[in-house]
Protein backbone atom coordinates (compact mmCIF):
# COMPACT_ATOMS: atom_id res chain seq x y z
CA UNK A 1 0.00 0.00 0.00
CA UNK A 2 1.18 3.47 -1.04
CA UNK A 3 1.65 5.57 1.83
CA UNK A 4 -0.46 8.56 1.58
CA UNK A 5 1.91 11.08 3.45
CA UNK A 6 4.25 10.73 0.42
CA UNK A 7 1.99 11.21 -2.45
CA UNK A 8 0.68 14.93 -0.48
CA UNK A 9 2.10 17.70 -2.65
CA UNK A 10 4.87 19.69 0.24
CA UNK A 11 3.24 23.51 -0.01
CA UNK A 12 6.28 25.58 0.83
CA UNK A 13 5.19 28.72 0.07
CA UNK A 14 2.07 29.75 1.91
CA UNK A 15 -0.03 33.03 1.49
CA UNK A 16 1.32 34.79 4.56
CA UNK A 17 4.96 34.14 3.46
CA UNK A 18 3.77 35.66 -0.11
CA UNK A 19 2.87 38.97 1.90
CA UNK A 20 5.77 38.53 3.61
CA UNK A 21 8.09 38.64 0.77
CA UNK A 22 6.03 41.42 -0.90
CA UNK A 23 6.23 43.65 2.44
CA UNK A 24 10.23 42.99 2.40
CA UNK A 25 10.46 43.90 -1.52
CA UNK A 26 7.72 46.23 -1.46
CA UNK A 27 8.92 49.87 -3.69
CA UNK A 28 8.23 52.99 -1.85
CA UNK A 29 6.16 55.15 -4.28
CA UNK A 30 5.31 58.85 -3.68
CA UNK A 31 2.96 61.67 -5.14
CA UNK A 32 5.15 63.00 -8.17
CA UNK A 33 6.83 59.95 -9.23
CA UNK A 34 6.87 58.13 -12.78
CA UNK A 35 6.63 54.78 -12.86
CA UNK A 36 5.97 52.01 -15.72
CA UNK A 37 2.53 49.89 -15.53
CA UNK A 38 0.06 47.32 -17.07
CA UNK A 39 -3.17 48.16 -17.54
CA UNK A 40 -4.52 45.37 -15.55
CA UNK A 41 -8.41 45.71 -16.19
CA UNK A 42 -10.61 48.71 -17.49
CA UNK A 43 -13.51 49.70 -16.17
CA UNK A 44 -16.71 52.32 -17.33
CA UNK A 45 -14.64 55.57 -15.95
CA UNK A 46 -11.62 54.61 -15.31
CA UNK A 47 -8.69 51.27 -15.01
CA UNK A 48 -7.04 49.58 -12.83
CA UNK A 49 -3.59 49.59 -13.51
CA UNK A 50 -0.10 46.93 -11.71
CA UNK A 51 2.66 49.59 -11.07
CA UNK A 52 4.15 46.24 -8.91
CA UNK A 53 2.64 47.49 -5.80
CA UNK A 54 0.17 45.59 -3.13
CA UNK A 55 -2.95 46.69 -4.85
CA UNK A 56 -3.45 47.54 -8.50
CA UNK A 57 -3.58 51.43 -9.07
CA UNK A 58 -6.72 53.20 -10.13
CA UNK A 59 -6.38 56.34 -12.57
CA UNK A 60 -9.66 57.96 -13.02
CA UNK A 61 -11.16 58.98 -16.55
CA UNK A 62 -10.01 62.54 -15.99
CA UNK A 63 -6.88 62.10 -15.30
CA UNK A 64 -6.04 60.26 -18.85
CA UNK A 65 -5.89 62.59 -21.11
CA UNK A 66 -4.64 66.59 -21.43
CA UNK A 67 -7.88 66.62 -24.06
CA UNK A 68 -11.65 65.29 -23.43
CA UNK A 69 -11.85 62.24 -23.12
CA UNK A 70 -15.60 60.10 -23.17
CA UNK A 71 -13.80 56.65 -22.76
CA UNK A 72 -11.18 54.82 -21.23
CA UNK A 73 -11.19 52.63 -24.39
CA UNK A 74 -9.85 55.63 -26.44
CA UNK A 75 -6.67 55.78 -24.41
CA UNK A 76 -5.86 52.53 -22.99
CA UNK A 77 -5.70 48.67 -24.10
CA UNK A 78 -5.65 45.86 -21.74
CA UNK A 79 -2.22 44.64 -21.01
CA UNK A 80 -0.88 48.01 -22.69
CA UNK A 81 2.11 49.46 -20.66
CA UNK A 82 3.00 52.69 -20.29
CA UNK A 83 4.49 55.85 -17.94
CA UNK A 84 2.20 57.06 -15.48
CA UNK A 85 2.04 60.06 -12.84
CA UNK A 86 1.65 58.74 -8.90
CA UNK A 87 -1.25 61.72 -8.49
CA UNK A 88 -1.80 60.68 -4.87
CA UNK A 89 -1.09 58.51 -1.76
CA UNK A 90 -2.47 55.50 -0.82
CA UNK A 91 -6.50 55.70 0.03
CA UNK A 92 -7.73 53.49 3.23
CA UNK A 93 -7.58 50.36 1.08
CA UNK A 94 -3.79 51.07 0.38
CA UNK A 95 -4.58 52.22 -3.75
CA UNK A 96 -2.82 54.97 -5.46
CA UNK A 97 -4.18 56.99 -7.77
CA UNK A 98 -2.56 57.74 -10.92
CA UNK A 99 -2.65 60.09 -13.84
CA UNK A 100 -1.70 60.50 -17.75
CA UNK A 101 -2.82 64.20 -17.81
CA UNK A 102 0.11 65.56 -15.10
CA UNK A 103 2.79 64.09 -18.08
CA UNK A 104 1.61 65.35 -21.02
CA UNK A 105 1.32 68.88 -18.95
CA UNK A 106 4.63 68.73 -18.14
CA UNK A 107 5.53 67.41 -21.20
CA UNK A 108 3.34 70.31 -23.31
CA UNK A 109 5.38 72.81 -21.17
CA UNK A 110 8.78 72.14 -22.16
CA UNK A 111 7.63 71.85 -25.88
CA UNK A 112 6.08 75.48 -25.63
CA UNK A 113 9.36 76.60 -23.38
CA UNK A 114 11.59 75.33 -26.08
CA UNK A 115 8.92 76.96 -28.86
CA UNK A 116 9.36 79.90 -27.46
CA UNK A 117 13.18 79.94 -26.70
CA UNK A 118 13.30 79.63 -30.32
CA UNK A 119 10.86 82.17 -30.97
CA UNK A 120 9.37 80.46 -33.39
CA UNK A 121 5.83 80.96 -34.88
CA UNK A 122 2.77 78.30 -34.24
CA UNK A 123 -0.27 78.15 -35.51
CA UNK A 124 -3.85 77.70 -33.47
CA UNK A 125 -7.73 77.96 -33.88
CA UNK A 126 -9.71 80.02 -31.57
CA UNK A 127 -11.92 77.41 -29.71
CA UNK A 128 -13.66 80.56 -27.65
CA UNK A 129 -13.34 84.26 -27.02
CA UNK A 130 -14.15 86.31 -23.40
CA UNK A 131 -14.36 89.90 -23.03
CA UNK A 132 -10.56 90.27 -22.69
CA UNK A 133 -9.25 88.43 -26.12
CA UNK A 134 -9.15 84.86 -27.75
CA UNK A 135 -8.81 81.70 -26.63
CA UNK A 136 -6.55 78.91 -27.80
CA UNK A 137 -4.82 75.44 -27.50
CA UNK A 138 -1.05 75.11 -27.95
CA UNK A 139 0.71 71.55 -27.15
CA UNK A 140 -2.84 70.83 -25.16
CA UNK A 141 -2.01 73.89 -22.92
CA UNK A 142 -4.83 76.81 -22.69
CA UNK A 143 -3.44 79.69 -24.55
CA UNK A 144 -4.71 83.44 -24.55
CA UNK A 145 -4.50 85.87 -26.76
CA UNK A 146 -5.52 89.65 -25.11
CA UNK A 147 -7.61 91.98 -27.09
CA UNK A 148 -4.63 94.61 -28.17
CA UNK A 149 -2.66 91.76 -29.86
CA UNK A 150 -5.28 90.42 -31.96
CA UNK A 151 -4.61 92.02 -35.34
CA UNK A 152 -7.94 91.58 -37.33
CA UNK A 153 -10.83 93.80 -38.32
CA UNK A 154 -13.18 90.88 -37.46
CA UNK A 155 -15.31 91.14 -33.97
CA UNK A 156 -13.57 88.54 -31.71
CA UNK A 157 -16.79 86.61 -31.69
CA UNK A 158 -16.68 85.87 -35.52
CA UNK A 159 -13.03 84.20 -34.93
CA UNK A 160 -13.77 80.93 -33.42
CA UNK A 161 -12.67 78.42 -35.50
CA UNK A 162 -10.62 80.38 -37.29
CA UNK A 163 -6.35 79.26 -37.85
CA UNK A 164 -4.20 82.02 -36.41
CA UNK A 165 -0.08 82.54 -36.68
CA UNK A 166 1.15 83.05 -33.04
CA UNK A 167 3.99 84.25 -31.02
CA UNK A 168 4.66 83.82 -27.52
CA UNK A 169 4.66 87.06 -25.44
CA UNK A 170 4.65 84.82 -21.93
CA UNK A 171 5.46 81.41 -20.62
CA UNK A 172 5.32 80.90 -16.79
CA UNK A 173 4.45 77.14 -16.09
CA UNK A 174 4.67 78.31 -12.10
CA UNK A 175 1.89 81.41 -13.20
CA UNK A 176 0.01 79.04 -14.84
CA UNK A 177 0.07 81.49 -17.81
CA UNK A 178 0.32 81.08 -21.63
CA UNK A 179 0.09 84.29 -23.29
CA UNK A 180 0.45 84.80 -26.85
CA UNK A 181 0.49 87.54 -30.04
CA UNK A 182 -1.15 87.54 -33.52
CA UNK A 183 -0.41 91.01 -33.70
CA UNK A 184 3.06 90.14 -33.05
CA UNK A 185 3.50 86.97 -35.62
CA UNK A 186 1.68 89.36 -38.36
CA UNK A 187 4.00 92.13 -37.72
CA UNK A 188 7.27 89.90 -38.08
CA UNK A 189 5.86 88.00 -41.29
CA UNK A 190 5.42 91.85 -43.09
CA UNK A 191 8.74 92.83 -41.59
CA UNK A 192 10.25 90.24 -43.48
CA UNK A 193 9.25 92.26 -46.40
CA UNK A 194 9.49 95.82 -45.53
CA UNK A 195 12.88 98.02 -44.62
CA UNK A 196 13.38 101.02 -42.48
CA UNK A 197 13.31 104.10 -45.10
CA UNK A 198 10.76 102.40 -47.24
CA UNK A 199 7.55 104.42 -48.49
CA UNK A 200 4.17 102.60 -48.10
CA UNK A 201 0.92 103.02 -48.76
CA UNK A 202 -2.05 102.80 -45.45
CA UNK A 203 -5.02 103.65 -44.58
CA UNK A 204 -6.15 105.22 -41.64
CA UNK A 205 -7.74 102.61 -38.39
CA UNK A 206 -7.61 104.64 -35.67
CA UNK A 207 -6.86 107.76 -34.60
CA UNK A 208 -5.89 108.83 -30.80
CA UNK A 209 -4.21 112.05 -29.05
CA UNK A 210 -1.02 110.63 -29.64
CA UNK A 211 -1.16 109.65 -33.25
CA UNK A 212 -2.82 107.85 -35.74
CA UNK A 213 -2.26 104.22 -36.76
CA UNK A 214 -2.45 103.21 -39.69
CA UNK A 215 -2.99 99.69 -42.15
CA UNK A 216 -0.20 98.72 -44.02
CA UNK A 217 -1.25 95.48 -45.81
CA UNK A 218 -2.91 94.16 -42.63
CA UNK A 219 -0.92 95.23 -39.96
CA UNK A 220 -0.84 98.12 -38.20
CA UNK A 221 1.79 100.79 -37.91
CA UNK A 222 1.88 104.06 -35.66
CA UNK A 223 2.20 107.72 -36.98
CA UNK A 224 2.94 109.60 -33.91
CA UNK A 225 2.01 113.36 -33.63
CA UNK A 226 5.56 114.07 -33.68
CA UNK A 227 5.88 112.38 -36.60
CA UNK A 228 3.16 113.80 -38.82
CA UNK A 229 5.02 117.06 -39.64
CA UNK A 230 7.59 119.63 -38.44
CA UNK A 231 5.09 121.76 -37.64
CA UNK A 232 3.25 121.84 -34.49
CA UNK A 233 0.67 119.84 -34.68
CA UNK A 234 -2.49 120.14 -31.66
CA UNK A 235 -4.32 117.08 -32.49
CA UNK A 236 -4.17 114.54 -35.36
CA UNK A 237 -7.79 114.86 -35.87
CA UNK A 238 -6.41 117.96 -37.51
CA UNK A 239 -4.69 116.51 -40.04
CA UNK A 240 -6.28 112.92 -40.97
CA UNK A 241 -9.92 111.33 -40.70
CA UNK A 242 -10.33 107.71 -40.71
CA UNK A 243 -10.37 105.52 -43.61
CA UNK A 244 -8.46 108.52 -45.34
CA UNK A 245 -5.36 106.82 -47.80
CA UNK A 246 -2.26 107.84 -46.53
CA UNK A 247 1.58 107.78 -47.93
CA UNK A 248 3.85 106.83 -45.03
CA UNK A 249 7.58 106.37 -44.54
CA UNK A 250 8.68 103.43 -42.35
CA UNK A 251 11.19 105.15 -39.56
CA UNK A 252 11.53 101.78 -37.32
CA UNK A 253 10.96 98.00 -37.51
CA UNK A 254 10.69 96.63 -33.57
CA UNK A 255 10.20 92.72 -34.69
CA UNK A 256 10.52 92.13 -30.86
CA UNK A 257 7.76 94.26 -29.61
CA UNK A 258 5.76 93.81 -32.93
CA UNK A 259 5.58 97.65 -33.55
CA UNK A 260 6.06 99.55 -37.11
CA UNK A 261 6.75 103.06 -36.71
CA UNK A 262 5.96 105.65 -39.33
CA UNK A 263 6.69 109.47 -40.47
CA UNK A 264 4.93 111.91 -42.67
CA UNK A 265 7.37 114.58 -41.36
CA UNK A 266 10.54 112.92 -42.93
CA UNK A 267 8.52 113.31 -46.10
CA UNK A 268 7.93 117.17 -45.91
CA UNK A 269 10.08 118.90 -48.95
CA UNK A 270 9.53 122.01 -46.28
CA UNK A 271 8.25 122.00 -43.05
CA UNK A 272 4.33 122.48 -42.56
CA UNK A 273 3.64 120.96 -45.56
CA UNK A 274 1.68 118.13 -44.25
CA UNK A 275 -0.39 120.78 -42.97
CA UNK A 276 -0.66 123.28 -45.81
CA UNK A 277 0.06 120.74 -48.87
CA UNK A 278 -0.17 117.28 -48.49
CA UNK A 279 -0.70 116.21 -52.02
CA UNK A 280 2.82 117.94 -52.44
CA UNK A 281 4.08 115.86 -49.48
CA UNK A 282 2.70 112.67 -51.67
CA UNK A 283 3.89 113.27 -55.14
CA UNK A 284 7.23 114.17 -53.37
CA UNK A 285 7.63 111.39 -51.13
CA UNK A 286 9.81 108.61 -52.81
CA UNK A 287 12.31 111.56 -53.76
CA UNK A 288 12.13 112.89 -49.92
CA UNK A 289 12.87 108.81 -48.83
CA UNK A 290 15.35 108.21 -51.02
CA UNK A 291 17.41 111.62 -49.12
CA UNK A 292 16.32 110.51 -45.69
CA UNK A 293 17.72 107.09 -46.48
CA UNK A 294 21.39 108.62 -47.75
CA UNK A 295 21.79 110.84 -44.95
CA UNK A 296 20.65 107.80 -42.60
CA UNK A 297 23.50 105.77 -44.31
CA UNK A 298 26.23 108.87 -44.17
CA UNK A 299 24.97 108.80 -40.39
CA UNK A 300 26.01 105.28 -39.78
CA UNK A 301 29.35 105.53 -42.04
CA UNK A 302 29.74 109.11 -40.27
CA UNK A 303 29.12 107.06 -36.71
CA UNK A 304 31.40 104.02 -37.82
CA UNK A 305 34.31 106.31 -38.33
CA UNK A 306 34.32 108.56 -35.65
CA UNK A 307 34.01 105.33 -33.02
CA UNK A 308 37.41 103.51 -35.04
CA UNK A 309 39.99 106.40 -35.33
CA UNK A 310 43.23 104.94 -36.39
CA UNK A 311 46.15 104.62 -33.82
CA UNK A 312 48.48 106.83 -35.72
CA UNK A 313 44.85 109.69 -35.99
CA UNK A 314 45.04 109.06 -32.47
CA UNK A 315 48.64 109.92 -31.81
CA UNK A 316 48.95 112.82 -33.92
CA UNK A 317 45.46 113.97 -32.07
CA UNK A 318 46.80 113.57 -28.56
CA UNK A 319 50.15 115.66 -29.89
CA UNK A 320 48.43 118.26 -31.58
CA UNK A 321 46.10 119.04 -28.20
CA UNK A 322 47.97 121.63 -25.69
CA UNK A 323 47.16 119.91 -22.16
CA UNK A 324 46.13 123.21 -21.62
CA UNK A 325 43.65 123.70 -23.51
CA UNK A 326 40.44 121.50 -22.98
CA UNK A 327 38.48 119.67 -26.06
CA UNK A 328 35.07 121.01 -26.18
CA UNK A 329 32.33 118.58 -27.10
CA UNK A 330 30.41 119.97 -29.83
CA UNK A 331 26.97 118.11 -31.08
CA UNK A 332 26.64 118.31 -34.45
CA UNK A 333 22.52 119.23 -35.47
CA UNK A 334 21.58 116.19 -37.40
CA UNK A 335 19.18 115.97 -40.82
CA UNK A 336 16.87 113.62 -39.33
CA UNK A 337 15.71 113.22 -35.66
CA UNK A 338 14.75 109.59 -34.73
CA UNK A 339 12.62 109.58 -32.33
CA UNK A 340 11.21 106.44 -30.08
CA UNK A 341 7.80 106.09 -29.54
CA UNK A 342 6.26 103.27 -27.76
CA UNK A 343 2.80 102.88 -28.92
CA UNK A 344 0.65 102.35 -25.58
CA UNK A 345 -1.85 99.39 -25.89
CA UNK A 346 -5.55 99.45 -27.08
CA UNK A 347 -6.36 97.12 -24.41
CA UNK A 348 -4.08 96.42 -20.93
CA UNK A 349 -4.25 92.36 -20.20
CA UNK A 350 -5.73 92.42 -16.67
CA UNK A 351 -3.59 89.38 -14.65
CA UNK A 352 -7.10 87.98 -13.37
CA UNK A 353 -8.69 88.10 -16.92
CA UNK A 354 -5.63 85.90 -18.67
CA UNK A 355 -7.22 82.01 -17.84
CA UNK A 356 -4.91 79.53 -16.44
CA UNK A 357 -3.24 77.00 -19.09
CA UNK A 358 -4.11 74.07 -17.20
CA UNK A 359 -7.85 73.73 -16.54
CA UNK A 360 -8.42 72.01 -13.00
């Protein structure tokens, strides 16, 4: 007879030792880490997922996606594995709960950081507008545009779903903030094709105390009062209405702050004429650029070789000068008179009005 003892399977490994062995080789995981997992089953809003701890991790419908998302289906597979984000600590039955959303955040902002380090230009539809400008989606991040840099005759309203070119005016991941320009990307797409000196053709937009601005082949350039003549000038209601045509010489090209500036004045064959003759002003202006833009270039030559004097110049200069006698500075009057004008903004973004990139 076969003794019974012997043919009894030996069960080594019980269910307390298996505990035991997981408790010893148990990883320590923490809100903020990354860690690999299975999806393990899915369920109506949300999965379970094995990150290798005690109990399979749950990550909730919300947290799978940086866009909308209706089903888990549409983002996971069963047995898929993949990074996830430990979103918090263990609940009262020891699960941790997990999220795809806090990676492609963090993700989305270094893209946009790196976008804009390279200041390069993106495009983006407007999914909704708010009192205070346009609304848009860059690298999944919530994106605003404020009212003074959108660069369109259209009522904000009518741009939803429309494509815009974008630059990016502000990038604070701590803030919460992604602000961007269409203004801006317009104005550095016609730079490309305009030059300081250059006569152009506008029309008239707008016209405030402190000058007029004006359309130059859709974006907008400022005419400031003390540019519209050498003559005093009280108001440029005086001189222009809106919608009036208007032949303008480009004076500066700020690509960084998106601003064309112009001059009528530089275009006067005497001064006042903008005031007393402007269709003299007009017929006379390419002849008037082309002398603004040689003296601007005898300027920079003049400027070039006044900074680089020659060693031996510089010798004979220091000889030739009794110690008594001390150098007087003289400043030579110049043709032309730059002058920098910072247009102010239609509209001031209000901090509270710009909505946060991540939507909680």
């Amino acid at each position: 007879m076969v003794n019974q003892k012997l043919m009894a399977p030996e069960i080594g490994f019980t269910h307390d030792d298996f505990a035991a062995l997981l408790d010893k080789y148990d990883y320590h995981f923490s809100p903020g880490d990354i860690v690999p997992g299975t999806v393990f089953s899915i369920e109506p809003r949300g999965a379970l997922i094995d990150i290798g701890a005690k109990t399979a991790a749950y990550i909730p419908i919300q947290e799978m996606s940086i866009n909308r998302v209706d089903s888990p289906e549409e983002v996971l597979q069963s047995n898929e594995t993949r990074e996830f984000f430990i979103l918090t600590d263990e609940n009262e039955d020891g699960q941790l709960t997990l999220s795809i959303r806090r990676i492609e955040y963090m993700r989305a902002w270094e893209r946009v950081r790196q976008l804009q380090a390279e200041d390069a230009t993106v495009r983006s539809g407007v999914f909704a507008t708010n009192r205070g400008g346009a609304l848009v989606r860059i690298e999944g991040l919530r994106g605003f545009i404020p009212g003074s840099h959108i660069s369109t005759r259209k009522p904000k309203e009518e741009l939803v779903g429309e494509e815009l070119p974008l630059k990016f005016l502000e990038v604070d991941e701590e803030r919460n903030r992604l602000v961007l320009s269409h203004r801006r990307a317009l104005v550095e797409r016609k730079m490309n094709r305009l030059e300081v000196g250059e006569v152009v053709i506008g029309t008239v937009r707008g016209i405030k105390p402190y000058g007029a601005f004006i359309d130059i082949g859709g974006v907008s350039g400022l005419l400031h009062i003390s540019e519209i003549s050498h003559e005093h000038i009280d108001t440029p209601h005086s001189v222009f209405n809106v919608n009036d045509e208007v032949k303008v010489m480009i004076i500066d090209l700020d690509a960084e702050r998106g601003r064309i500036s112009l001059s009528t004045k530089q275009l006067e064959p005497e001064p006042g004429d903008m005031i007393k003759n402007r269709d003299l002003v007009y017929d006379k202006a390419e002849e008037m650029a082309v002398r603004y833009r040689e003296q601007l270039l005898a300027k920079q030559q003049g400027a070039t070789t006044v900074s680089a004097p020659s060693d031996e110049a510089a010798e004979t200069s220091a000889e030739e000068i009794p110690p008594a006698v001390e150098p007087v500075e003289v400043e030579a009057p110049q043709a032309v008179e730059p002058v920098e004008v910072e247009a102010p903004q239609a509209v001031e973004p209000v901090e509270e009005e710009i909505p946060a990139a991540i939507e909680e």
